[in-house]
C-alpha atoms as a PDB file:
ATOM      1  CA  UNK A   1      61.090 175.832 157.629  1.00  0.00           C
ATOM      2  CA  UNK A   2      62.289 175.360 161.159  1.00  0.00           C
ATOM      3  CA  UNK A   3      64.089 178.055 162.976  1.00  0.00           C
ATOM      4  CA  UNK A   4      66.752 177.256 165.459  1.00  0.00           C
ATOM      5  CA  UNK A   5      67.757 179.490 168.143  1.00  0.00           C
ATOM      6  CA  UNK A   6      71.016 181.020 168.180  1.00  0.00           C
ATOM      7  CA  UNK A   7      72.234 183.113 171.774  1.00  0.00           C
ATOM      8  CA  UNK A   8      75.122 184.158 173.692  1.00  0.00           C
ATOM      9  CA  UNK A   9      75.844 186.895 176.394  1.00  0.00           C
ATOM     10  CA  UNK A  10      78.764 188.760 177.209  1.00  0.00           C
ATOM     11  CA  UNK A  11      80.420 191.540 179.388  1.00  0.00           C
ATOM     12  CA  UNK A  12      84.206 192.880 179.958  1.00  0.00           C
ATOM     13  CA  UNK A  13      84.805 195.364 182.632  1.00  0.00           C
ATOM     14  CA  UNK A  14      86.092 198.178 180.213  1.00  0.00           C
ATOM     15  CA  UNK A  15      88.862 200.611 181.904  1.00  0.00           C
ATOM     16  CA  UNK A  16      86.927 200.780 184.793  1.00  0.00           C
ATOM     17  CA  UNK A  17      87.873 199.740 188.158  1.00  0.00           C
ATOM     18  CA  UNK A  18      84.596 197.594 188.288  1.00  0.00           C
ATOM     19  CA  UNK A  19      81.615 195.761 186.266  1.00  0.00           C
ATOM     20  CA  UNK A  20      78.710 197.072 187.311  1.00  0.00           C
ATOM     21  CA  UNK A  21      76.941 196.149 183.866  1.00  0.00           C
ATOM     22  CA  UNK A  22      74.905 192.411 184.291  1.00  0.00           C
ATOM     23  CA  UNK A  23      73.208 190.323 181.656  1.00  0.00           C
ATOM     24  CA  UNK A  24      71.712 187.361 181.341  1.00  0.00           C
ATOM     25  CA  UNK A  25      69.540 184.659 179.544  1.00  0.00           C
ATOM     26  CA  UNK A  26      67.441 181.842 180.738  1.00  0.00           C
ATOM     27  CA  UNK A  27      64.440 179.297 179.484  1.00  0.00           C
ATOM     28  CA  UNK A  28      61.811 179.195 181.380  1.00  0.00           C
ATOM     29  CA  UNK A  29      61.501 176.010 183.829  1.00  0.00           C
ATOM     30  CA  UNK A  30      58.412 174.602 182.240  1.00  0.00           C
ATOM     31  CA  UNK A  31      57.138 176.189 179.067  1.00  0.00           C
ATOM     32  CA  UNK A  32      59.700 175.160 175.897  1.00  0.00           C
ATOM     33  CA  UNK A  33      60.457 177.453 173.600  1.00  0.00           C
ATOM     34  CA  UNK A  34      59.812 180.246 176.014  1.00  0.00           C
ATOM     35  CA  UNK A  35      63.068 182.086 176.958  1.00  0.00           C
ATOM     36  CA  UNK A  36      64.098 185.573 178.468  1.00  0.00           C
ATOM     37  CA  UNK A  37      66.797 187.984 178.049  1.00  0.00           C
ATOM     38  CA  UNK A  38      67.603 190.805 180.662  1.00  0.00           C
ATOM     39  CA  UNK A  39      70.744 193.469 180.684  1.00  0.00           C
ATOM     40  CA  UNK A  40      71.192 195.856 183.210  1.00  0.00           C
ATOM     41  CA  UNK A  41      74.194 198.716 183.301  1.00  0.00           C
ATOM     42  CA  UNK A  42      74.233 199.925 186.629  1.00  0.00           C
ATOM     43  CA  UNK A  43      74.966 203.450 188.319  1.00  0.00           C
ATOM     44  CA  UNK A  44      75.314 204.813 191.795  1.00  0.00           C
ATOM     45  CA  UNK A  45      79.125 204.909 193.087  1.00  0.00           C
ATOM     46  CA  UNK A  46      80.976 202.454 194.280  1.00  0.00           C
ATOM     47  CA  UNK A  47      79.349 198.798 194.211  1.00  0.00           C
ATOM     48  CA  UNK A  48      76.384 200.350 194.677  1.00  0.00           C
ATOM     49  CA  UNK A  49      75.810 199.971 190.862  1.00  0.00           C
ATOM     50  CA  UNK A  50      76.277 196.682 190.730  1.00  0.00           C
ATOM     51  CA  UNK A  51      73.759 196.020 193.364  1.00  0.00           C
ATOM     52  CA  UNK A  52      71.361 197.809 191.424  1.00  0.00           C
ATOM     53  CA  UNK A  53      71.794 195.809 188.238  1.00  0.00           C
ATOM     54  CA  UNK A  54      71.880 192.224 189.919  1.00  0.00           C
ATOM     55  CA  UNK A  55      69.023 193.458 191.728  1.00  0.00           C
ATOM     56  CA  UNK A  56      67.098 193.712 187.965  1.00  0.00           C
ATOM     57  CA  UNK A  57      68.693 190.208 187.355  1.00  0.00           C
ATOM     58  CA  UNK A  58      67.224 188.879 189.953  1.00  0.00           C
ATOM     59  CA  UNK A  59      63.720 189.915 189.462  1.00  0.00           C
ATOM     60  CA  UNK A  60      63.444 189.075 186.064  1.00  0.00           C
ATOM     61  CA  UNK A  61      64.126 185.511 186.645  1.00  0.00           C
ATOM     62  CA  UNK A  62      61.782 185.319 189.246  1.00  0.00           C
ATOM     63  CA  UNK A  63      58.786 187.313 187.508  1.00  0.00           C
ATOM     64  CA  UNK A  64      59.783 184.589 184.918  1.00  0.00           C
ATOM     65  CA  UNK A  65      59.690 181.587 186.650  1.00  0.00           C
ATOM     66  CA  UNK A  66      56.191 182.527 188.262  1.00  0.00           C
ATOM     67  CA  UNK A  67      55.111 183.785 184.736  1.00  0.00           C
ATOM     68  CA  UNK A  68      51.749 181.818 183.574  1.00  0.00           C
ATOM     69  CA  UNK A  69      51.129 183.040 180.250  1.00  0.00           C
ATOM     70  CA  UNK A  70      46.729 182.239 180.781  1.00  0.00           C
ATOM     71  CA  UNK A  71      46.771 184.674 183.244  1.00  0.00           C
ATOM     72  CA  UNK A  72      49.341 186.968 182.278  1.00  0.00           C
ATOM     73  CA  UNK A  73      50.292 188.804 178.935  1.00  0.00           C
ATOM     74  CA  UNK A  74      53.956 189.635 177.841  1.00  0.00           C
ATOM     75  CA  UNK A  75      53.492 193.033 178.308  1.00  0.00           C
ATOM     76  CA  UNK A  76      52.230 192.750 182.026  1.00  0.00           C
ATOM     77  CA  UNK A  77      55.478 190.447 182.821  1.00  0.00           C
ATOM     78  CA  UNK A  78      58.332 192.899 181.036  1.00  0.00           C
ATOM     79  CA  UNK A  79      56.578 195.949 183.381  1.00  0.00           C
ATOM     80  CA  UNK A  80      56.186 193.807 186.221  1.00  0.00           C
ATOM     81  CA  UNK A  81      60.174 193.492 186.140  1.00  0.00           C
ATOM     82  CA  UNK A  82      61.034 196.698 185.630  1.00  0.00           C
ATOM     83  CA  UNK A  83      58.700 198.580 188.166  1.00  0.00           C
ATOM     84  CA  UNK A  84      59.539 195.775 190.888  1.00  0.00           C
ATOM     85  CA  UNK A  85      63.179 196.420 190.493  1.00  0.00           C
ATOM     86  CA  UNK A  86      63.009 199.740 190.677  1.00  0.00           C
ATOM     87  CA  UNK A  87      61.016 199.378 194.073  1.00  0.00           C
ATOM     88  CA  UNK A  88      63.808 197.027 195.136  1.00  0.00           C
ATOM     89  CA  UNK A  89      66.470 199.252 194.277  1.00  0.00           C
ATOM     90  CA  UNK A  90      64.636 202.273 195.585  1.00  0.00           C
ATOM     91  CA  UNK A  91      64.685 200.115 198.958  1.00  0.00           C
ATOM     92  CA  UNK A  92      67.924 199.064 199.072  1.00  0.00           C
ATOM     93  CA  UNK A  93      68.954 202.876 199.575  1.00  0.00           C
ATOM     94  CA  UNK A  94      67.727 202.790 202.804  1.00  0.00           C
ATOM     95  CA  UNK A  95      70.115 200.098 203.858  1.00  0.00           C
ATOM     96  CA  UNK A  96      73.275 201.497 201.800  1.00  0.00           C
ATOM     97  CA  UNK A  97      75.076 204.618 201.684  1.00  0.00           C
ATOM     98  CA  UNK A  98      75.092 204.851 197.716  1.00  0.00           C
ATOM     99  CA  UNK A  99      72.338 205.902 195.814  1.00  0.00           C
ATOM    100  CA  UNK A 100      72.126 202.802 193.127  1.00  0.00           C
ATOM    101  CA  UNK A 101      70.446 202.921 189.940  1.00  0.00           C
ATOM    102  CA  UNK A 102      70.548 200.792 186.567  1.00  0.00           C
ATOM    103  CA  UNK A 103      68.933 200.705 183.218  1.00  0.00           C
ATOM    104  CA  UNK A 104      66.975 197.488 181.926  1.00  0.00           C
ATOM    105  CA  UNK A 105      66.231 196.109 178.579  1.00  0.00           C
ATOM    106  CA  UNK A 106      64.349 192.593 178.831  1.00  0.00           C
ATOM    107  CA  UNK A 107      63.388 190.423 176.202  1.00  0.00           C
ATOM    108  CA  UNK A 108      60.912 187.455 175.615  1.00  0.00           C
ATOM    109  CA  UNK A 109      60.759 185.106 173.117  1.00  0.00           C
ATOM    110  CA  UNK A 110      57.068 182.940 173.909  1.00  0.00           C
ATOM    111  CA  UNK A 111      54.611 180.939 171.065  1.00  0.00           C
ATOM    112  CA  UNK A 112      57.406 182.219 168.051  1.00  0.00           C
ATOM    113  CA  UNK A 113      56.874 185.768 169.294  1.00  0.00           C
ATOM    114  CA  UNK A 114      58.941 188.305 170.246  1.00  0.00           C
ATOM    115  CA  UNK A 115      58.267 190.823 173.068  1.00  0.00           C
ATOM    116  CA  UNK A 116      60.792 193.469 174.598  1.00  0.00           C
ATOM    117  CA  UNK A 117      60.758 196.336 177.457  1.00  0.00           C
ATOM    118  CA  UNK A 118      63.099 199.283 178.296  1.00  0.00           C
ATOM    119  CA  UNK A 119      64.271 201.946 180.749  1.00  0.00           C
ATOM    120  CA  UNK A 120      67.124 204.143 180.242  1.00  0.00           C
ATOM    121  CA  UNK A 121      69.469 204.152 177.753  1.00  0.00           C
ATOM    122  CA  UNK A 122      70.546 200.757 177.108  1.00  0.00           C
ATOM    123  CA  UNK A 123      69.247 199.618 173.923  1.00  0.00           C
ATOM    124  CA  UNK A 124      67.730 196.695 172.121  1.00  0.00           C
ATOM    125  CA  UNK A 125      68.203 196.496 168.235  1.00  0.00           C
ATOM    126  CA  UNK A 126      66.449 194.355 165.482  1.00  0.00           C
ATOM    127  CA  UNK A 127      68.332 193.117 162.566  1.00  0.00           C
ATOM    128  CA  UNK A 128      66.978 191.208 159.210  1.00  0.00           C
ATOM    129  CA  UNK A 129      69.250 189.490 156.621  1.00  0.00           C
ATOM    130  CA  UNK A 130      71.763 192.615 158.024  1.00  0.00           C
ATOM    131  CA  UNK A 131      69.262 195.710 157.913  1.00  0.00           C
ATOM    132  CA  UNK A 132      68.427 197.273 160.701  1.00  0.00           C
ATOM    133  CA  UNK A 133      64.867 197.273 161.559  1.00  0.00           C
ATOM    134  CA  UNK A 134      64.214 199.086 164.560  1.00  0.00           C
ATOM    135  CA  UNK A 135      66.236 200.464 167.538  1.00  0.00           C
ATOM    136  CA  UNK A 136      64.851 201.561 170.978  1.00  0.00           C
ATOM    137  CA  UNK A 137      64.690 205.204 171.876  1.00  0.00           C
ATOM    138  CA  UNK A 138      67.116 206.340 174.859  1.00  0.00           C
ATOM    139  CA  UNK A 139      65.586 207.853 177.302  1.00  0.00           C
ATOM    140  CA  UNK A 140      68.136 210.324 177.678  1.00  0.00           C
ATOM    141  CA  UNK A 141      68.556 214.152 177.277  1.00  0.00           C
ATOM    142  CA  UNK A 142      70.329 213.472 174.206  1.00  0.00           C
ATOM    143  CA  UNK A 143      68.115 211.314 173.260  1.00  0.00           C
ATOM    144  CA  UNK A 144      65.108 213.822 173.573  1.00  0.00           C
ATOM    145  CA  UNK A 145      67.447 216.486 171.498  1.00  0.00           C
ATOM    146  CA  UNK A 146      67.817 214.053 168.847  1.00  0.00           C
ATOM    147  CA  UNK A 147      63.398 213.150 168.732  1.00  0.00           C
ATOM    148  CA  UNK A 148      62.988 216.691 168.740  1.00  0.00           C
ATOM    149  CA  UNK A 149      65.491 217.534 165.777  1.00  0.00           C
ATOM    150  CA  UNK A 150      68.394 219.392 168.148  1.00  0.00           C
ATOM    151  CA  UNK A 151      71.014 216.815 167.185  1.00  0.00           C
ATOM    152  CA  UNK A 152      71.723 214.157 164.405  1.00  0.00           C
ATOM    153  CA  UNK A 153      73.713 210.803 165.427  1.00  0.00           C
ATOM    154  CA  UNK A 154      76.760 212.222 165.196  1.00  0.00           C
ATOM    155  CA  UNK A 155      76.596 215.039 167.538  1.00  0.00           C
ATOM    156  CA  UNK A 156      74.520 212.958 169.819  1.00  0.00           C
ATOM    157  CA  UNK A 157      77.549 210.673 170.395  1.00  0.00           C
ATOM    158  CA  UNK A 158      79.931 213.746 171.332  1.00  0.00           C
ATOM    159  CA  UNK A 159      77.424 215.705 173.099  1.00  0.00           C
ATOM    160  CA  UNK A 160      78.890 216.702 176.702  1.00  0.00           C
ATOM    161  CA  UNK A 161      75.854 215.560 178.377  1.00  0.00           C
ATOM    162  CA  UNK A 162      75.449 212.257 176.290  1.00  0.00           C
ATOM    163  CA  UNK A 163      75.582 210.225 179.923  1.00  0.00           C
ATOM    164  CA  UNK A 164      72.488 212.359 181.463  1.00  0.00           C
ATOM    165  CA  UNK A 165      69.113 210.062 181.792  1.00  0.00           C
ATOM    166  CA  UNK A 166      65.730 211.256 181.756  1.00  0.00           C
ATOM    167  CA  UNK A 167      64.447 207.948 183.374  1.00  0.00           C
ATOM    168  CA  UNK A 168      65.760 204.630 185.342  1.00  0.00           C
ATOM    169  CA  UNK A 169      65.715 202.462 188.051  1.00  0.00           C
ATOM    170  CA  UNK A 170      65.860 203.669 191.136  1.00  0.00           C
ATOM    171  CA  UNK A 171      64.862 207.550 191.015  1.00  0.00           C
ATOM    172  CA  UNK A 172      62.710 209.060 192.674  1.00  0.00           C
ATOM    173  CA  UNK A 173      60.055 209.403 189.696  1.00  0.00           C
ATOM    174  CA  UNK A 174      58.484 205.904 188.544  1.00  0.00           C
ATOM    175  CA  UNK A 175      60.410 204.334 185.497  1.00  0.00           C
ATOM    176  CA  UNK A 176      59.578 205.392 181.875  1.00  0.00           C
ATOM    177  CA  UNK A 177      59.291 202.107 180.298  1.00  0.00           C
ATOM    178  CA  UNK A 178      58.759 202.023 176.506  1.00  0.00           C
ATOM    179  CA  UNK A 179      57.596 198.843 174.980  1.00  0.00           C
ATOM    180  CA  UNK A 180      58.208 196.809 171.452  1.00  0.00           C
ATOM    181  CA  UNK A 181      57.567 193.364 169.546  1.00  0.00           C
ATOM    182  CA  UNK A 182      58.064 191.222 166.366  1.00  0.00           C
ATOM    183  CA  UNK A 183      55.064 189.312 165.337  1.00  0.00           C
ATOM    184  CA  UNK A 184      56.517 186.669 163.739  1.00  0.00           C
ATOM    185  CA  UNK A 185      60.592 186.457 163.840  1.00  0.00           C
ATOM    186  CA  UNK A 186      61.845 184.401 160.985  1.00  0.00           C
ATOM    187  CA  UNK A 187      65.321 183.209 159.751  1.00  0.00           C
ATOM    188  CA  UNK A 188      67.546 185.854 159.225  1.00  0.00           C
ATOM    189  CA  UNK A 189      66.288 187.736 162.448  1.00  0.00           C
ATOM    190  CA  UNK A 190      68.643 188.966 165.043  1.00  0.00           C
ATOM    191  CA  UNK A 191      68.406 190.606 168.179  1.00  0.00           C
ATOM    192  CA  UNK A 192      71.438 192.651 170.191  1.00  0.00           C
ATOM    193  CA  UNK A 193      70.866 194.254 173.368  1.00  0.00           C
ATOM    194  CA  UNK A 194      73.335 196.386 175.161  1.00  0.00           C
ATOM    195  CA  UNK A 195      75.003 199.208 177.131  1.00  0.00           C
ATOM    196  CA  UNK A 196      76.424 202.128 175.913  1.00  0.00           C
ATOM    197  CA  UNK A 197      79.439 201.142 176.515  1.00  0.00           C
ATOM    198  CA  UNK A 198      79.288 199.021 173.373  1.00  0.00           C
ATOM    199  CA  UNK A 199      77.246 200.579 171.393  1.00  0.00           C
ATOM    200  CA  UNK A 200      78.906 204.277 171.545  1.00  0.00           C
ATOM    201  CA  UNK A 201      81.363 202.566 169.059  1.00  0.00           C
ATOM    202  CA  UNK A 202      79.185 201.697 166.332  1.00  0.00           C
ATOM    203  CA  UNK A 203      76.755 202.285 163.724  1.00  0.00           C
ATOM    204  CA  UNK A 204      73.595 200.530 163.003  1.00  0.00           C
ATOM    205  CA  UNK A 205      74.635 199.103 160.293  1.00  0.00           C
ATOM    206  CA  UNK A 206      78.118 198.047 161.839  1.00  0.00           C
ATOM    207  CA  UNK A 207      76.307 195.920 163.971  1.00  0.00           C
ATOM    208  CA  UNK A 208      73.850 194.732 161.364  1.00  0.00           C
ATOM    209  CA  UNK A 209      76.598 193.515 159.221  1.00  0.00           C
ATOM    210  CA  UNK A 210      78.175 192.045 161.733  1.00  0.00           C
ATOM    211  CA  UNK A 211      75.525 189.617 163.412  1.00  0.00           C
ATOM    212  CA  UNK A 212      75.190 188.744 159.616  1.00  0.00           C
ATOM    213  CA  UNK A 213      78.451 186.995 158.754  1.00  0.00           C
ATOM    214  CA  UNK A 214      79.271 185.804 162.202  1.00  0.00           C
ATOM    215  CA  UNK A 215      77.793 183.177 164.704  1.00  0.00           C
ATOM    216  CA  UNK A 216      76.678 184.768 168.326  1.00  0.00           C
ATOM    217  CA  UNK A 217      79.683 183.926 169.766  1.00  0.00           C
ATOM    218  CA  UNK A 218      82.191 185.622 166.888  1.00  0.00           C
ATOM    219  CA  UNK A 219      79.926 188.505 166.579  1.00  0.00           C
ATOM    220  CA  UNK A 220      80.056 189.056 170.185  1.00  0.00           C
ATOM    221  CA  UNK A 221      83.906 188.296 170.788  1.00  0.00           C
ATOM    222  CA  UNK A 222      84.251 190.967 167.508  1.00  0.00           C
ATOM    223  CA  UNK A 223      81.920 193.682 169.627  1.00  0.00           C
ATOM    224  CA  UNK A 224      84.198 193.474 172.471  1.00  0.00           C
ATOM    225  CA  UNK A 225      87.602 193.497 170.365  1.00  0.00           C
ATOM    226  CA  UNK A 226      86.077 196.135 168.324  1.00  0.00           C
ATOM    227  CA  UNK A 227      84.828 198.782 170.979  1.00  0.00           C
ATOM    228  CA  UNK A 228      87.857 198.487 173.094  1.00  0.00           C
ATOM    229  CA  UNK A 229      90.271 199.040 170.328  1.00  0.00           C
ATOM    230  CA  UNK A 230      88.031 202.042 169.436  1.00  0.00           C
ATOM    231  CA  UNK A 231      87.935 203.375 173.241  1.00  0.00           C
ATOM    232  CA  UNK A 232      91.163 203.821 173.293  1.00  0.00           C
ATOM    233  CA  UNK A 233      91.708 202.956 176.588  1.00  0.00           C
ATOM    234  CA  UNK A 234      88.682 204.763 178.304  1.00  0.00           C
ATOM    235  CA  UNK A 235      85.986 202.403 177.587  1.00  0.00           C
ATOM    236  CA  UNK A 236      83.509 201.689 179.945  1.00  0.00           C
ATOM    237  CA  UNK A 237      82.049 198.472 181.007  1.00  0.00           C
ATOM    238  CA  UNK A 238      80.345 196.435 177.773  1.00  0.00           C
ATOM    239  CA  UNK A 239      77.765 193.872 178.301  1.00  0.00           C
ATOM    240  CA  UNK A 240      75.613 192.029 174.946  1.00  0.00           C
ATOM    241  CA  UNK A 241      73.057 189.753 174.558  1.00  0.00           C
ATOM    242  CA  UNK A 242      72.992 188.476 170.717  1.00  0.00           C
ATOM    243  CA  UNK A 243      69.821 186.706 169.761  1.00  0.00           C
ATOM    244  CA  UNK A 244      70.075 184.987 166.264  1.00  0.00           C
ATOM    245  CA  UNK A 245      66.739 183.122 164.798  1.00  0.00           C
ATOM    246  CA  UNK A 246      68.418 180.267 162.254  1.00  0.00           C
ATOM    247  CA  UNK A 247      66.362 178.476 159.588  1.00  0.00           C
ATOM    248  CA  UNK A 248      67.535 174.971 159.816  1.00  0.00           C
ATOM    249  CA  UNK A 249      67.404 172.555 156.851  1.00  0.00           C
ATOM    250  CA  UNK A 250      64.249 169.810 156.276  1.00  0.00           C
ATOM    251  CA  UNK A 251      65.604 167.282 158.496  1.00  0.00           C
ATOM    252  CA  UNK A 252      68.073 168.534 160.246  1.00  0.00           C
ATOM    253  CA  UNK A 253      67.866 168.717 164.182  1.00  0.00           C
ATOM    254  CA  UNK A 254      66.441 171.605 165.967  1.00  0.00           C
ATOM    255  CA  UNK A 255      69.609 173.295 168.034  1.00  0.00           C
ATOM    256  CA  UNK A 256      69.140 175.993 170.928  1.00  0.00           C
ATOM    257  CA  UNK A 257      71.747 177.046 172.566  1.00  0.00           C
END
């Protein structure tokens, strides 16, 4: 059966004075079917954050433009990105007085496959017919406490040092970059990537259920509604990328959007 396409991105600047989280998603120019995703949440004082994170934007649409799949694989693109931008950013601190850094998760849909990349502590999760199915690891402290036993989920999100990375862009060490794919999405696949500033608020399975009874575009206007309700009024800055693979009736037209 066909599979349609399903996307849409989002952000909303929290209670903080500024949005220094960017995403974004773009086909590439020539190859159909061939499309990236790419979130960044940014660090490093004032605008110097942002820079950061629209520095990762950047580079991932030009590594993706240039990308020539014959002479490249997916995994040699989604590292190119991230170590590039962290040289970029790493550069840009000699021309700035703030010390920027971001996290990155990028994503790559190319031949029906799915390919993904991460530093930091922005995360990418895989849904099916609303289970999860995998969830990438933070590189965090807390995240380390929780691989090594120290803390369950729960404690994790009200640990003191939750906010305390073990890798990014930017740093002076070279970006841990952890790596992950689906072979063959199908129907009743979906993909969310985001910040911590969404998904502090929820459970896996909260967000499973919800890319499951809503289009992209509900299921991300819900997200937003949903976390700042929950914050309380100290929510940070929220960015999304939903992902949604659609079987589409015999005969109907193929949709991407």
């Amino acid at each position: 059966m066909p599979i349609s396409v399903e996307t849409c991105v989002a952000r909303h600047i929290g209670d903080r004075k500024e949005q220094q989280d960017r995403v974004a998603l773009f086909a590439h120019p020539t190859r159909g079917g061939t499309m990236m995703a790419v979130l960044a949440d940014g660090m490093g004082g004032h605008s110097g954050g942002a820079m950061a994170a629209e520095q990762v934007i950047l580079k991932a649409r030009q590594n993706f433009e240039a990308f020539a799949p014959k002479h490249e694989t997916p995994e040699h693109l989604l590292e190119g990105v991230i170590n590039e931008a962290h040289t970029v950013i790493r550069l840009t601190r000699f021309t700035s007085e703030q010390d920027p850094h971001s996290t990155v998760v990028v994503f790559i849909l190319l031949d029906g496959q799915v390919y993904w990349a991460h530093c930091g502590d922005s995360r990418l999760y895989h849904f099916r017919d609303g289970k999860p199915l995998a969830r990438s690891s933070d590189h965090s402290l807390v995240g380390e406490l929780q691989r090594k036993g120290r803390l369950d989920e729960a404690a994790a999100l009200n640990h003191p040092q939750r906010n305390v990375l073990l890798s990014c862009l930017g740093s002076d060490r070279l970006p841990q970059i952890s790596h992950g794919s689906c072979s063959s999405p199908v129907g009743g696949d979906s993909f969310l990537i985001c910040s911590d500033g969404l998904w502090a608020y929820f459970t896996d399975q909260e967000f499973a259920d919800a890319v499951r009874s809503r289009s992209a575009r509900e299921a991300a206007q819900f997200f937003i509604d949903e976390a700042r309700a929950r914050a309380d009024g100290y929510g940070d800055n929220i960015s999304l990328a939903i992902i949604n693979f659609v079987d589409v009736p015999a005969g109907a037209p193929v949709q991407r959007n």
